[in-house]
PDB file of N, CA and C in Angstrom:
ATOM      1  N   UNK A   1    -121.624 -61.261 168.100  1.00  0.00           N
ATOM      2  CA  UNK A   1    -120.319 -60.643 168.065  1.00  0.00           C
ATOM      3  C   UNK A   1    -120.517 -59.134 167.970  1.00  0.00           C
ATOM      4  N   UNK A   2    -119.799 -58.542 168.125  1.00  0.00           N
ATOM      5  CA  UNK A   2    -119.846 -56.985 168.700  1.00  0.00           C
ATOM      6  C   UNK A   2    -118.820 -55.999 167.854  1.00  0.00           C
ATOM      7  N   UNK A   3    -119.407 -55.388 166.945  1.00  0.00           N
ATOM      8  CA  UNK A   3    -118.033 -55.019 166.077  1.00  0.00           C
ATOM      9  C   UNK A   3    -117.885 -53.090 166.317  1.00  0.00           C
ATOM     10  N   UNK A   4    -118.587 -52.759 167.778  1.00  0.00           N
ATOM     11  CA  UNK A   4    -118.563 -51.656 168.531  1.00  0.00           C
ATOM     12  C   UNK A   4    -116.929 -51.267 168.592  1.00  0.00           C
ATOM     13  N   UNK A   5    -116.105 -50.333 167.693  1.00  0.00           N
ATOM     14  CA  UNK A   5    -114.927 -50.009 167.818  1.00  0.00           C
ATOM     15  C   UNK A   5    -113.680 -50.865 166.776  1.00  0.00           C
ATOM     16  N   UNK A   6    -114.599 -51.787 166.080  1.00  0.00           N
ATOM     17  CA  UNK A   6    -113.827 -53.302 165.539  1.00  0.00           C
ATOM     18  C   UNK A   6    -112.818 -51.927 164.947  1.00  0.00           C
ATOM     19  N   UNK A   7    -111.318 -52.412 164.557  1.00  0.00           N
ATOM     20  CA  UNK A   7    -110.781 -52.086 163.224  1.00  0.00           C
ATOM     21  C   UNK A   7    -110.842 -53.343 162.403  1.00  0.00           C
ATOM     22  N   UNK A   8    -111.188 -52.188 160.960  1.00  0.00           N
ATOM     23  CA  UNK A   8    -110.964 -53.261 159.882  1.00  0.00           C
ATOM     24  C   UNK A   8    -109.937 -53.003 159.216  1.00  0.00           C
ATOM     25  N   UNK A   9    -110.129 -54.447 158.056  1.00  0.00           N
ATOM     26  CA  UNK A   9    -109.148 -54.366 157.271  1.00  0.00           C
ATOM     27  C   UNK A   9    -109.251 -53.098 156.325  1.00  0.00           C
ATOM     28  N   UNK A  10    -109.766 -52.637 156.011  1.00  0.00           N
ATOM     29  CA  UNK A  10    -110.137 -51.666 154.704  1.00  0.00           C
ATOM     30  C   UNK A  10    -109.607 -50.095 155.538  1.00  0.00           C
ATOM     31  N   UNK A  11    -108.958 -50.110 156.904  1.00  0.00           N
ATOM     32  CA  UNK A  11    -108.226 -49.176 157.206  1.00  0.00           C
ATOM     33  C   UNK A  11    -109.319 -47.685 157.747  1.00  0.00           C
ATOM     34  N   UNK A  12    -110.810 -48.237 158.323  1.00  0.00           N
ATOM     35  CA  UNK A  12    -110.746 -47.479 159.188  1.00  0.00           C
ATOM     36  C   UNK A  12    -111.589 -48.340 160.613  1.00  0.00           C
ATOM     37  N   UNK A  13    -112.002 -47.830 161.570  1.00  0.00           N
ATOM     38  CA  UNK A  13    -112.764 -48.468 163.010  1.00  0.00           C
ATOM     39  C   UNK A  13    -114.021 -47.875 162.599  1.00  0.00           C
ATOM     40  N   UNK A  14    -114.921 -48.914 163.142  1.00  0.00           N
ATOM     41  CA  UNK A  14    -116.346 -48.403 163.257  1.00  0.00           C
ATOM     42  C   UNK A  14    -116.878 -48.731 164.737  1.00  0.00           C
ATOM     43  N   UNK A  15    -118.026 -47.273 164.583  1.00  0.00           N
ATOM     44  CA  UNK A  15    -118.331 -46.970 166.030  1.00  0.00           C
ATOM     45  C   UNK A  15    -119.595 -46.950 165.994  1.00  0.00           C
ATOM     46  N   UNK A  16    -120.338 -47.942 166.650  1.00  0.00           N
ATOM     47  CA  UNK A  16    -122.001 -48.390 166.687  1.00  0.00           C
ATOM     48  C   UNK A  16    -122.609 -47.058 167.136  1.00  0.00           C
ATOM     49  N   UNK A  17    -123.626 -46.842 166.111  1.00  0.00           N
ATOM     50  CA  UNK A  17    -124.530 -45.837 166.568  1.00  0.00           C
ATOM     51  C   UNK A  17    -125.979 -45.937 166.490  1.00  0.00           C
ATOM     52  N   UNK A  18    -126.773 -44.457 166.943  1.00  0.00           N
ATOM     53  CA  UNK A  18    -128.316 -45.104 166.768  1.00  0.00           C
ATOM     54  C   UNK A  18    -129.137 -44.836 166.147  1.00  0.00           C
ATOM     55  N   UNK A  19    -129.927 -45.647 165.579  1.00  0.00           N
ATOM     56  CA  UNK A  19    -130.745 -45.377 164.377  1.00  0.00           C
ATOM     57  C   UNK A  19    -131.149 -43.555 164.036  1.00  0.00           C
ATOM     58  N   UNK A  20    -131.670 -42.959 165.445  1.00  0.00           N
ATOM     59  CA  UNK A  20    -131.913 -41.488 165.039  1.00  0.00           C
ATOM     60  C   UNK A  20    -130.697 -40.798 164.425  1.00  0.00           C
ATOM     61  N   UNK A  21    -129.291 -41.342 164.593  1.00  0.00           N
ATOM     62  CA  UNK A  21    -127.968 -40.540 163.987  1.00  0.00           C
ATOM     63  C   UNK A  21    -127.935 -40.712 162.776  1.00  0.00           C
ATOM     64  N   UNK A  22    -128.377 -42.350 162.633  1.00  0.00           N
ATOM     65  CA  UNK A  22    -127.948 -43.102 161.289  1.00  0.00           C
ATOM     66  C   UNK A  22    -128.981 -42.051 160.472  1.00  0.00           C
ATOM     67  N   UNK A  23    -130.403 -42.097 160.567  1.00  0.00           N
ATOM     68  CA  UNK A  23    -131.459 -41.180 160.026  1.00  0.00           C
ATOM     69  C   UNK A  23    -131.036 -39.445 159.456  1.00  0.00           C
ATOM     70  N   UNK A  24    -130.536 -39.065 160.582  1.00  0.00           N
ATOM     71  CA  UNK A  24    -130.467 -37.730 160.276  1.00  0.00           C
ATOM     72  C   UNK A  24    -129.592 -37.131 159.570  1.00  0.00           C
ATOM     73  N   UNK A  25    -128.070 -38.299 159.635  1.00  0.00           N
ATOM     74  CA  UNK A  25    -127.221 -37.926 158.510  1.00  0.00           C
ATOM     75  C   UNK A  25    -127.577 -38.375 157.400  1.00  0.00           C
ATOM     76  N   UNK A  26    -128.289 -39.362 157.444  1.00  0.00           N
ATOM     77  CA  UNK A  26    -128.857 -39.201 155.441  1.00  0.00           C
ATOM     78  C   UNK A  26    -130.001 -38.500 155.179  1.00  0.00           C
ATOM     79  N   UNK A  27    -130.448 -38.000 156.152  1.00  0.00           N
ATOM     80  CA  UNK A  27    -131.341 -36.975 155.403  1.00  0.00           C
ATOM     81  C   UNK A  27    -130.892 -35.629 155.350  1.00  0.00           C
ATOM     82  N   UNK A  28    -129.901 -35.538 156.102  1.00  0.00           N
ATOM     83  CA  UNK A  28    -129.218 -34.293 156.099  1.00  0.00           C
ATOM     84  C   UNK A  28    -128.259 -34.291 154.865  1.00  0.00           C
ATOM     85  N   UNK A  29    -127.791 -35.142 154.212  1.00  0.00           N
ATOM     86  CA  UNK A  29    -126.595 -35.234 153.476  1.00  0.00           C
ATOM     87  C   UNK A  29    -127.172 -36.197 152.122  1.00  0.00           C
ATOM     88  N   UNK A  30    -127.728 -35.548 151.314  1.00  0.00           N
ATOM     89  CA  UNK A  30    -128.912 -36.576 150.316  1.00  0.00           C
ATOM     90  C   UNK A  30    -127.516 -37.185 148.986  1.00  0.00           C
ATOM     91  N   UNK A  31    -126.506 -36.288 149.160  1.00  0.00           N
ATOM     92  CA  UNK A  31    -125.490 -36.538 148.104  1.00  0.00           C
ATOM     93  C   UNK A  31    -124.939 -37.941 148.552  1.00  0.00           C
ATOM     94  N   UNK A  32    -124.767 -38.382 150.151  1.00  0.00           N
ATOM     95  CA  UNK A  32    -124.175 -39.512 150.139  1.00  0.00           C
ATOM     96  C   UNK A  32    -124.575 -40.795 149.228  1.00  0.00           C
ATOM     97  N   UNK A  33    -123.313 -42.055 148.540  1.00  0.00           N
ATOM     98  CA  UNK A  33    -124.031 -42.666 147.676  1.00  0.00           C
ATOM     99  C   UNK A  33    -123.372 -44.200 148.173  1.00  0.00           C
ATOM    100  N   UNK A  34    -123.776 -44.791 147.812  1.00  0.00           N
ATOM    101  CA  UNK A  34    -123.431 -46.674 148.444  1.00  0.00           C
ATOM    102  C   UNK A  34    -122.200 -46.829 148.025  1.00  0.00           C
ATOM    103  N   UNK A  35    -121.670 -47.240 148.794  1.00  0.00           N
ATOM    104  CA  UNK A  35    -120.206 -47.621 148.955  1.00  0.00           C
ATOM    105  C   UNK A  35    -120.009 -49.227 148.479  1.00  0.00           C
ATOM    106  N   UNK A  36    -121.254 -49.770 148.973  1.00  0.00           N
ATOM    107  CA  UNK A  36    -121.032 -51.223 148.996  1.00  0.00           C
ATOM    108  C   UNK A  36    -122.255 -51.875 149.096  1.00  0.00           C
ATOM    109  N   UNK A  37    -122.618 -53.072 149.065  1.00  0.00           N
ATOM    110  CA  UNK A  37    -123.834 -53.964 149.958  1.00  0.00           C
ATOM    111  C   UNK A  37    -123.906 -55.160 149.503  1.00  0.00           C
ATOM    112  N   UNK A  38    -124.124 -55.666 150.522  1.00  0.00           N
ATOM    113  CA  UNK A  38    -124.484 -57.575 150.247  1.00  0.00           C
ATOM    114  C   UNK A  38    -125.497 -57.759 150.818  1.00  0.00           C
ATOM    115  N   UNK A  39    -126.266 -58.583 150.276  1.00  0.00           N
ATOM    116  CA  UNK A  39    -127.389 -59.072 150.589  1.00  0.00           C
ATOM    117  C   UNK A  39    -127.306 -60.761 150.590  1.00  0.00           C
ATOM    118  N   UNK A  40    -127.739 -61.169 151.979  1.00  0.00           N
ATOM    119  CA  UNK A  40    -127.700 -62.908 151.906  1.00  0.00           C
ATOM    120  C   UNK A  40    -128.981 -63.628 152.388  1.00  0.00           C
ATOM    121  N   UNK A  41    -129.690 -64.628 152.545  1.00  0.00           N
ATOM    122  CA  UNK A  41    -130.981 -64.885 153.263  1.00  0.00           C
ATOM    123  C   UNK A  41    -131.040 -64.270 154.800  1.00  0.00           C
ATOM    124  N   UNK A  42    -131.786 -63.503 155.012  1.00  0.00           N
ATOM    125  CA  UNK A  42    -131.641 -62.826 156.278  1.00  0.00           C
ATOM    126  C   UNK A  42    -130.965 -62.536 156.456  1.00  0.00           C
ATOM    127  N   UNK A  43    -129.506 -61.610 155.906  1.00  0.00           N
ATOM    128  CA  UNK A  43    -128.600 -60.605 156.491  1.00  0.00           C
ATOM    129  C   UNK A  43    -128.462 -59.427 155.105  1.00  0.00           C
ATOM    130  N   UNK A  44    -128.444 -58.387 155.352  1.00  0.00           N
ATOM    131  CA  UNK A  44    -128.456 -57.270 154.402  1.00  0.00           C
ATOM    132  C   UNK A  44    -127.088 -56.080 154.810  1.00  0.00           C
ATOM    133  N   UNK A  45    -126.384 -56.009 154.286  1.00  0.00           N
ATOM    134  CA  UNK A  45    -125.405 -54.576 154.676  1.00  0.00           C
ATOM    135  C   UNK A  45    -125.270 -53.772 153.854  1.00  0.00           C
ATOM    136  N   UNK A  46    -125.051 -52.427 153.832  1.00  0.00           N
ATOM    137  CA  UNK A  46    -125.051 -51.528 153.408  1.00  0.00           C
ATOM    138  C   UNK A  46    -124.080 -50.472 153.819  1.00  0.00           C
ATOM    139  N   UNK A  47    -123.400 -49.678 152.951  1.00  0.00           N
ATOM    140  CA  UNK A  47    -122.194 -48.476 153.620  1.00  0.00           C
ATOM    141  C   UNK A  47    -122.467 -47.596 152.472  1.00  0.00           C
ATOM    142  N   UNK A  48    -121.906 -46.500 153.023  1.00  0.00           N
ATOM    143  CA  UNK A  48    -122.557 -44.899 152.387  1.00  0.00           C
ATOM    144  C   UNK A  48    -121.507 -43.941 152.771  1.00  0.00           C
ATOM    145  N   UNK A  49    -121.181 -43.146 151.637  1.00  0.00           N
ATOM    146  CA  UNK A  49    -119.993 -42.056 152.158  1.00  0.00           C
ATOM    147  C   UNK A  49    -120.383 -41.067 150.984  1.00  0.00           C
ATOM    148  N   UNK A  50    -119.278 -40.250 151.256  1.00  0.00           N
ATOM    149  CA  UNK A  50    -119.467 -38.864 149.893  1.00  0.00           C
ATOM    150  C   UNK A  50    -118.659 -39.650 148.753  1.00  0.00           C
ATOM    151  N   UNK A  51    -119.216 -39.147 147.411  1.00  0.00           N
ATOM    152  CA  UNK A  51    -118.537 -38.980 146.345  1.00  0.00           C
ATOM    153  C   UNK A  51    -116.834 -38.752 146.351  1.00  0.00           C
ATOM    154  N   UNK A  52    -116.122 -39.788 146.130  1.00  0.00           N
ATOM    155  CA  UNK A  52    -115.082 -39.298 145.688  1.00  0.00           C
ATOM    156  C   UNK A  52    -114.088 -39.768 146.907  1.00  0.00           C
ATOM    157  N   UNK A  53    -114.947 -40.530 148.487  1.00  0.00           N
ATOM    158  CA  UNK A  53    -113.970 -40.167 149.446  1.00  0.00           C
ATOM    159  C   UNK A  53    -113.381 -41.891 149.346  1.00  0.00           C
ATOM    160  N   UNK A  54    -112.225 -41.900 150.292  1.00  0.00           N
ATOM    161  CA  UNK A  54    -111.657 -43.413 150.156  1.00  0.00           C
ATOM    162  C   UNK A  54    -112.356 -44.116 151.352  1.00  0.00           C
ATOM    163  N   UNK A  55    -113.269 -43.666 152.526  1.00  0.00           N
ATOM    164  CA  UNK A  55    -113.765 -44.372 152.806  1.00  0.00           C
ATOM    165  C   UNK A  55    -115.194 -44.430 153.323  1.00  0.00           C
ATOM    166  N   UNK A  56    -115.989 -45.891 153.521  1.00  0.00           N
ATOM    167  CA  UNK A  56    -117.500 -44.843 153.861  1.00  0.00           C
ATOM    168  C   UNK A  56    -117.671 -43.983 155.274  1.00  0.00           C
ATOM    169  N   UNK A  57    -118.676 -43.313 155.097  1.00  0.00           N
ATOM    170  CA  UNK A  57    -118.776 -42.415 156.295  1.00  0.00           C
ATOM    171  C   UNK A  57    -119.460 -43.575 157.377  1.00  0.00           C
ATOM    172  N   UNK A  58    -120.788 -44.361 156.765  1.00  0.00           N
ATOM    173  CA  UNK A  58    -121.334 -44.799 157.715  1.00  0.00           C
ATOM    174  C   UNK A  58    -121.451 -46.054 157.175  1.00  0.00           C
ATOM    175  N   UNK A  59    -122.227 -47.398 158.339  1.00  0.00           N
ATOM    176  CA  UNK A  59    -122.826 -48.858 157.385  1.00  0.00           C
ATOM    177  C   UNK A  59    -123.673 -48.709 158.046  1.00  0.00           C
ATOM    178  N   UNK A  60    -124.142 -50.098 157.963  1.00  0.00           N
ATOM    179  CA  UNK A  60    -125.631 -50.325 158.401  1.00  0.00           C
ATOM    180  C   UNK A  60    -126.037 -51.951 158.164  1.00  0.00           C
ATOM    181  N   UNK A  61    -126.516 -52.597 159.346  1.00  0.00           N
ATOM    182  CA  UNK A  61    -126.758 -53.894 158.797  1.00  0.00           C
ATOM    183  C   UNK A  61    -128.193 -54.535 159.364  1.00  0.00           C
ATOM    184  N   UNK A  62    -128.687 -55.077 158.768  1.00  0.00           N
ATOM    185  CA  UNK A  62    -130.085 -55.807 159.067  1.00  0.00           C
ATOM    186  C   UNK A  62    -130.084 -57.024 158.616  1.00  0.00           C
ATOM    187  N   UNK A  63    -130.498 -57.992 160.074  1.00  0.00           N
ATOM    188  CA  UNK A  63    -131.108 -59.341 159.691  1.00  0.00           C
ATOM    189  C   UNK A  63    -131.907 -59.855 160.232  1.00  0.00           C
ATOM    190  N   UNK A  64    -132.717 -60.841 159.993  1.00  0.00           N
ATOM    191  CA  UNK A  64    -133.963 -61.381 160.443  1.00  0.00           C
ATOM    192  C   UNK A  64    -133.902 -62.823 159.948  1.00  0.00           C
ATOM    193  N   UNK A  65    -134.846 -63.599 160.336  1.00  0.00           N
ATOM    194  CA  UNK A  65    -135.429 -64.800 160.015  1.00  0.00           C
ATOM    195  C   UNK A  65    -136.406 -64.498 159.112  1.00  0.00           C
ATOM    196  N   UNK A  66    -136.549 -65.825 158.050  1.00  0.00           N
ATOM    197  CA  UNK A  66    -137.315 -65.794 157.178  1.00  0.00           C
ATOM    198  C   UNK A  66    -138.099 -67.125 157.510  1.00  0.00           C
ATOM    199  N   UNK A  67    -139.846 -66.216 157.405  1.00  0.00           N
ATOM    200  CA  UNK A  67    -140.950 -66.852 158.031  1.00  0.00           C
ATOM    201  C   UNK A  67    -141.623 -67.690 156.853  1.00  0.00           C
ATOM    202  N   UNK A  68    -142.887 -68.155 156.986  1.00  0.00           N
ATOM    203  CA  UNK A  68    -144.011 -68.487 155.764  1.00  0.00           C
ATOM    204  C   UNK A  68    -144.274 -67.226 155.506  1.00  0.00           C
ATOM    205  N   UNK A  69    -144.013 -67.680 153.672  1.00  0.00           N
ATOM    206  CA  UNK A  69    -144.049 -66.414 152.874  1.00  0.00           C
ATOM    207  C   UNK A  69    -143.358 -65.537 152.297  1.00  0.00           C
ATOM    208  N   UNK A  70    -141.992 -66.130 153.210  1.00  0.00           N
ATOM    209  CA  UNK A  70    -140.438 -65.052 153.467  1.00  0.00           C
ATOM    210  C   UNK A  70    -141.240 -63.312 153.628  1.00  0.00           C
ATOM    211  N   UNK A  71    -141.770 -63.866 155.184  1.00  0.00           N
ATOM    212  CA  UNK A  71    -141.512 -62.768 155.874  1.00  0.00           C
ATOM    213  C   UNK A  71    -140.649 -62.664 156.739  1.00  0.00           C
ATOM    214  N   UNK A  72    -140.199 -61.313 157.679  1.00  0.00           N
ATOM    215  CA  UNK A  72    -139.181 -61.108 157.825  1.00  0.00           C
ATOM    216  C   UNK A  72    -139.615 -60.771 159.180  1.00  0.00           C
ATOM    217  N   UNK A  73    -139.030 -61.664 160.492  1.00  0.00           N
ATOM    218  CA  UNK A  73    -139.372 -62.068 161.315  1.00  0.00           C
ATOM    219  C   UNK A  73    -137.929 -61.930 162.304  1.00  0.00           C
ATOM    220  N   UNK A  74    -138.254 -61.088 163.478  1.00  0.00           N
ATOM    221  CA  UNK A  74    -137.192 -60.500 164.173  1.00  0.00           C
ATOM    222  C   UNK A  74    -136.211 -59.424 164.011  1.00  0.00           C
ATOM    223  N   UNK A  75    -136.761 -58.842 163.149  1.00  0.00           N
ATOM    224  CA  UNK A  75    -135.793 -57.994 162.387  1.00  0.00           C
ATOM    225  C   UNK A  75    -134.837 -57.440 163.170  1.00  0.00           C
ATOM    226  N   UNK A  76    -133.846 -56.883 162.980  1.00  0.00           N
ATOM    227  CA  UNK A  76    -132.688 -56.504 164.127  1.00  0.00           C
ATOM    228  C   UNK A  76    -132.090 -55.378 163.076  1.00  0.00           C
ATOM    229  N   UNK A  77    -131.667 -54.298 163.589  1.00  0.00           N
ATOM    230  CA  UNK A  77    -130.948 -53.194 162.531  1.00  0.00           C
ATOM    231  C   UNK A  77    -129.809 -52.427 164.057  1.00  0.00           C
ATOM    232  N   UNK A  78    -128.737 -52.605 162.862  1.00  0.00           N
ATOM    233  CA  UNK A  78    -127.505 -52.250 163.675  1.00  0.00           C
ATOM    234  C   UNK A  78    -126.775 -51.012 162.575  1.00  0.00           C
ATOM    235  N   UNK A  79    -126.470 -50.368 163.530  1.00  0.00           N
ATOM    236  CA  UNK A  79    -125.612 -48.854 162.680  1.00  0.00           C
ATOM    237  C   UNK A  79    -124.554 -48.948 163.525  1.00  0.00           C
ATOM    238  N   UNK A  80    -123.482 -48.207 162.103  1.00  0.00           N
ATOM    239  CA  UNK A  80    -122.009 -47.551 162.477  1.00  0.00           C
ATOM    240  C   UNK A  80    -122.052 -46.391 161.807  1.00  0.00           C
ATOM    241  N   UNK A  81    -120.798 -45.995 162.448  1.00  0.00           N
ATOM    242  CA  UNK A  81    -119.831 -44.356 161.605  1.00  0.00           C
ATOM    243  C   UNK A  81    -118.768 -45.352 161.389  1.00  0.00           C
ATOM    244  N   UNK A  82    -117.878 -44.677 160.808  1.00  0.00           N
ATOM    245  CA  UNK A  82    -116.971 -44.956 160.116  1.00  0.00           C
ATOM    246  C   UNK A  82    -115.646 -43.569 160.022  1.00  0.00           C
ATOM    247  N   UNK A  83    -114.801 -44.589 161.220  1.00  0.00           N
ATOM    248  CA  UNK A  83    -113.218 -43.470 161.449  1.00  0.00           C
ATOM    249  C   UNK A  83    -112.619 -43.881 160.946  1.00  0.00           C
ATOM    250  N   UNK A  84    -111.751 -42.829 159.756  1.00  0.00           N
ATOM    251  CA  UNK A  84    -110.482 -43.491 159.333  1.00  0.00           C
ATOM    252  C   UNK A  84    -109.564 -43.498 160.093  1.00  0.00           C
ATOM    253  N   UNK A  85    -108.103 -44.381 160.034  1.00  0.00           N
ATOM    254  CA  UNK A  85    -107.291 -44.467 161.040  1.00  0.00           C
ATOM    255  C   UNK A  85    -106.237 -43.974 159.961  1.00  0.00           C
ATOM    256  N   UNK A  86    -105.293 -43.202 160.735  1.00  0.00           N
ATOM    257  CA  UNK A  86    -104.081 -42.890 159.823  1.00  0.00           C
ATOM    258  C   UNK A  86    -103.069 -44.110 160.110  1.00  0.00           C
ATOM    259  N   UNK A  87    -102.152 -44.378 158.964  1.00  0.00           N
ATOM    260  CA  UNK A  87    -101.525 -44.779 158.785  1.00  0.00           C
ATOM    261  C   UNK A  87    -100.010 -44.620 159.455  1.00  0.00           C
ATOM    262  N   UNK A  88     -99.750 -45.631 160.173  1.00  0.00           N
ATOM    263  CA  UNK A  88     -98.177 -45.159 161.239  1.00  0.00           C
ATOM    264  C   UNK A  88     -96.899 -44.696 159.318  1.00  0.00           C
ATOM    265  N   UNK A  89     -96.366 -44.383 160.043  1.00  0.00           N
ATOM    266  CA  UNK A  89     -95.017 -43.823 158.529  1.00  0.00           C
ATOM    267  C   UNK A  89     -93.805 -44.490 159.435  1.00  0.00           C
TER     268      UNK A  89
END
């Protein structure tokens, strides 16, 4: 499934991006702090924004199969940004 543009419920759209973007805004921006994350057998997510804002700037998700050993086998890593949408009045 493809969540390139999805809107969510939490009131903003996310827009798939690529790992070098995902990289450079957190190293560029060390204040950003976790918004969120779940972790399940082979699926991991993660979201990150500034202090204080109502929504995250970016997510991030990784999953894989778990091998002998629970290694981590196929790994797959997917990035977003994160647009807020205004609200119609």
């Amino acid at each position: 499934m493809s969540f390139a543009g999805r809107l969510t419920d939490e009131g903003y759209r996310k827009v798939e991006t690529s790992a070098e973007v995902w990289a450079v805004i957190r190293a560029r921006h060390p204040e950003l702090v976790p918004f969120g994350t779940a972790s399940f057998e082979g699926d991991m997510f993660s979201s990150y924004g500034f202090p204080g804002a109502d929504f995250p700037l970016m997510e991030a998700r990784t999953t894989w199969e778990i091998g002998p050993e629970y290694q981590r086998i196929n790994e797959q890593h997917r990035y977003w940004l994160c647009i807020p949408i205004k609200e119609a009045t």
